[in-house]
Protein backbone atom coordinates (compact mmCIF):
# COMPACT_ATOMS: atom_id res chain seq x y z
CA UNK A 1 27.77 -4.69 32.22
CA UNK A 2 27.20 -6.94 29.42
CA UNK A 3 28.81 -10.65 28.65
CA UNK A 4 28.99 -12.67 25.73
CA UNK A 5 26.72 -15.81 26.51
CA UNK A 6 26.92 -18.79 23.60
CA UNK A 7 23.62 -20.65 23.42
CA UNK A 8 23.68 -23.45 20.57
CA UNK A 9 26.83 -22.10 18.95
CA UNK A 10 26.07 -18.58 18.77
CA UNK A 11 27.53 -15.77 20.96
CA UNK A 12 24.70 -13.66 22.53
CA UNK A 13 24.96 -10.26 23.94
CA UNK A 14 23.17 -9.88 27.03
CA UNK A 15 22.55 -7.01 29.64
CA UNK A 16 20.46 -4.13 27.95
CA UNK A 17 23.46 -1.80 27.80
CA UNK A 18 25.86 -4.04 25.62
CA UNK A 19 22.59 -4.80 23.77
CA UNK A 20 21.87 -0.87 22.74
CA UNK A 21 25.69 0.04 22.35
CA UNK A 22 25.14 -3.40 19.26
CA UNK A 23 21.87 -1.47 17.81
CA UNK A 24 23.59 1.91 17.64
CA UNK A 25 26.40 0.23 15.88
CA UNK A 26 24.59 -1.55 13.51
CA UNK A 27 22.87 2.02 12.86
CA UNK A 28 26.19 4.05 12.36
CA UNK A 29 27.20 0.90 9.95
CA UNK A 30 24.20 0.71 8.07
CA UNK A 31 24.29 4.29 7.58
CA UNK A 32 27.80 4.51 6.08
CA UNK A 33 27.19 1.01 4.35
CA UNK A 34 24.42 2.78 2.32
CA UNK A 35 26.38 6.47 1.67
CA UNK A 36 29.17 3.37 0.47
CA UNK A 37 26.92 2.24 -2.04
CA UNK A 38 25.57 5.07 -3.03
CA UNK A 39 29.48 6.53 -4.02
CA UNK A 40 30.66 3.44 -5.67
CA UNK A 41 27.36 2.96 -7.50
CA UNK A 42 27.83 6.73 -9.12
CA UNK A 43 31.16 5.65 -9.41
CA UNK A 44 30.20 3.02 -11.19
CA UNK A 45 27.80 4.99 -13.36
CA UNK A 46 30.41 7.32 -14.28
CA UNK A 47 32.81 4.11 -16.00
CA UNK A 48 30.18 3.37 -17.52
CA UNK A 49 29.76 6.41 -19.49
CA UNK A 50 33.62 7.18 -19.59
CA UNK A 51 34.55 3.20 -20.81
CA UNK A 52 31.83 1.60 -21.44
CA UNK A 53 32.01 -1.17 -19.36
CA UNK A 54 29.15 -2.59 -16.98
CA UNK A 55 31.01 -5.22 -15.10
CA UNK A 56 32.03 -2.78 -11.86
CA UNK A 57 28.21 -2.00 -11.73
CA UNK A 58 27.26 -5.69 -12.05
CA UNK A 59 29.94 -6.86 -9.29
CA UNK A 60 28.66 -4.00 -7.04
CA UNK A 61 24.95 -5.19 -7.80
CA UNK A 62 26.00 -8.86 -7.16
CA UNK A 63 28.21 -8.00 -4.04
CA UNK A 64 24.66 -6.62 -2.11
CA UNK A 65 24.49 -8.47 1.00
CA UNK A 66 21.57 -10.81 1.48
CA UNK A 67 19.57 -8.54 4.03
CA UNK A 68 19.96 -5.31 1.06
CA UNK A 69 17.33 -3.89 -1.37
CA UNK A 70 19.43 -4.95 -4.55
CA UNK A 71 16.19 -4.21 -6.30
CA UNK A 72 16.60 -0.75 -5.24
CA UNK A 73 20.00 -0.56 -6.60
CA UNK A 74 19.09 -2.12 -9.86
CA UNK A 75 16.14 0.24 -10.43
CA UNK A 76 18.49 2.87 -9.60
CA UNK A 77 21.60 1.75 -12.01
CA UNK A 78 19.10 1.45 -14.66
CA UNK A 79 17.11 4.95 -14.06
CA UNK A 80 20.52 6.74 -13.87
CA UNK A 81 23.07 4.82 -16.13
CA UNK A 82 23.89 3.43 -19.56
CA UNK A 83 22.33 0.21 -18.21
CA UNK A 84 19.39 -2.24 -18.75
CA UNK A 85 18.66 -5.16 -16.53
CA UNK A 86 16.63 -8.22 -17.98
CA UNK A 87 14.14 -9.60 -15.56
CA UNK A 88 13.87 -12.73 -17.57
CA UNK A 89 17.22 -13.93 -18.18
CA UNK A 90 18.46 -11.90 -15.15
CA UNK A 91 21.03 -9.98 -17.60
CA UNK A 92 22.53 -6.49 -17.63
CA UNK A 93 23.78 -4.92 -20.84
CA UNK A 94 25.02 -1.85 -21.58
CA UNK A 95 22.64 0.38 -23.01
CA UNK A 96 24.52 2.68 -25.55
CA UNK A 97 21.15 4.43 -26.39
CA UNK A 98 20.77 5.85 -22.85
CA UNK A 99 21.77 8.91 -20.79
CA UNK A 100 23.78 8.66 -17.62
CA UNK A 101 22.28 11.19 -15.48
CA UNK A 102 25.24 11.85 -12.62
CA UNK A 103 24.10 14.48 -11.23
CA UNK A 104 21.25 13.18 -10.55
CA UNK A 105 22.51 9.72 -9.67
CA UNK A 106 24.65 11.86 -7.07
CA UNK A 107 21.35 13.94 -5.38
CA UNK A 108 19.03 11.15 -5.65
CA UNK A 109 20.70 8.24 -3.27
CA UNK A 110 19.77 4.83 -4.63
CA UNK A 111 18.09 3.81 -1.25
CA UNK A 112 15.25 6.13 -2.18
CA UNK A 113 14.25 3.57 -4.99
CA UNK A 114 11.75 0.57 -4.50
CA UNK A 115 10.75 1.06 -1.22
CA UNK A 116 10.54 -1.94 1.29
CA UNK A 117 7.27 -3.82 1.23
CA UNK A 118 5.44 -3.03 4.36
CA UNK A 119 4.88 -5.95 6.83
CA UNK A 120 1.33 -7.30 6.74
CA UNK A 121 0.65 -10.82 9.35
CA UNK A 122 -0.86 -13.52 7.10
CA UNK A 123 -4.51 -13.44 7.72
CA UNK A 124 -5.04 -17.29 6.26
CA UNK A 125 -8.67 -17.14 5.63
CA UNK A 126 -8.96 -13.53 3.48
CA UNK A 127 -5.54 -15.05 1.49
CA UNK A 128 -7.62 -18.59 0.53
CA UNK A 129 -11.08 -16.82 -0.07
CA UNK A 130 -8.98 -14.75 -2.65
CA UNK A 131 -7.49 -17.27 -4.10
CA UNK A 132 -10.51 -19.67 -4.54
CA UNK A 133 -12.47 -16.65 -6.05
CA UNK A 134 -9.43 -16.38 -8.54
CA UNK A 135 -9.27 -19.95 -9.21
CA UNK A 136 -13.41 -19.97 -9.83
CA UNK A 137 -12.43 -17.12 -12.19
CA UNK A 138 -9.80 -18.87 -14.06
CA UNK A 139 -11.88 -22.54 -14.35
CA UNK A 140 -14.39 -20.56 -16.51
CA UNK A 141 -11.51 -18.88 -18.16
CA UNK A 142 -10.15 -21.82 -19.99
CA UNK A 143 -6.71 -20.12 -20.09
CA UNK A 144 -5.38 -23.79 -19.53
CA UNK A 145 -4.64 -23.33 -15.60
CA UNK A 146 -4.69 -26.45 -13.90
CA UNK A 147 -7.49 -26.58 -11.08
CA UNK A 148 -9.25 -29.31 -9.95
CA UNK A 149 -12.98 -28.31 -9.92
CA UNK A 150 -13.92 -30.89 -7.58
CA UNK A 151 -10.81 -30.06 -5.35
CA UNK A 152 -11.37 -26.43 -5.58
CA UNK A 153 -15.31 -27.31 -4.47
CA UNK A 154 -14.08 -29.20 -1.78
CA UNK A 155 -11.70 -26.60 -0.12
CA UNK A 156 -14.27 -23.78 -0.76
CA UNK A 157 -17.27 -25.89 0.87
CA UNK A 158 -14.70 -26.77 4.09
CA UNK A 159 -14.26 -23.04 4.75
CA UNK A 160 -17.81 -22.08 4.20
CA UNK A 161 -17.11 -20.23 0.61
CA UNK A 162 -20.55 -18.93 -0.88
CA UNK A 163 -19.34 -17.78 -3.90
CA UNK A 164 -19.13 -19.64 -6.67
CA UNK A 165 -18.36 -19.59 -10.51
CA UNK A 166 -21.66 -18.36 -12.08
């Protein structure tokens, strides 16, 4: 049977029973979390069209919990709905010129949008060799970057680079 053990603060669930009946609930939640979304986001969409008014959508957007794909949802409000989001100032308008595609919005759920980045380890040394070759690129660019030539030698020669700027 599981207990509730606190370590630093934190209650932890042990014995392996307690700690699959947690996973499946998480799984049951997450799954009704996202068919949640998904109906007040087309419910959102469909104010939009009816009122104009993109401040539901924008408080649903803003309301994503931290662990979410809120760049799924965005992608998604602005494929389907009278919507444009701003990547530089961060923004959304309304978009009178668009179409709000409901039916669609409805059939395609927004979790389907902007996929999760797989997980790749950090392999140090292929991540540096790339980025000195870059920065060798850009010195003999003169697009006004700022890289030490002597520092970028320096790194390059302490990792055994043999490339170099021609």
């Amino acid at each position: 049977m599981g207990k509730v053990m606190n370590v630093q603060g934190m209650k932890l669930i042990t014995g392996k029973a307690a700690i699959e009946a947690a996973i499946k609930s998480i799984l049951t939640r997450g799954k009704k979390l996202d068919s949640d979304i998904h109906v007040a986001g087309v419910s959102c969409l469909n104010h939009i069209e009816l009122h104009g008014d993109i401040t539901l959508a924008v408080r649903l957007i803003d309301s994503m919990p931290k662990g979410s794909r809120v760049n799924a949802l965005r992608e998604w409000m602005n494929v389907y709905g009278k919507l444009r989001y701003n990547a530089e100032t961060k923004e959304w308008s309304y978009a009178k010129d668009k179409t709000t595609l409901l039916e669609e919005a409805i059939a395609t759920s927004w979790t389907e949008f902007k996929p999760e980045t797989a997980y790749r380890p950090l392999d140090f040394e292929t991540e540096l060799t790339k980025l000195i070759t870059k920065a060798f690129e850009r010195v003999q660019s003169k697009k006004g970057d700022k890289i030490n030539i002597d520092t970028l030698k320096q790194v390059a020669n302490a990792i055994g680079y043999k490339k170099e700027a021609k």
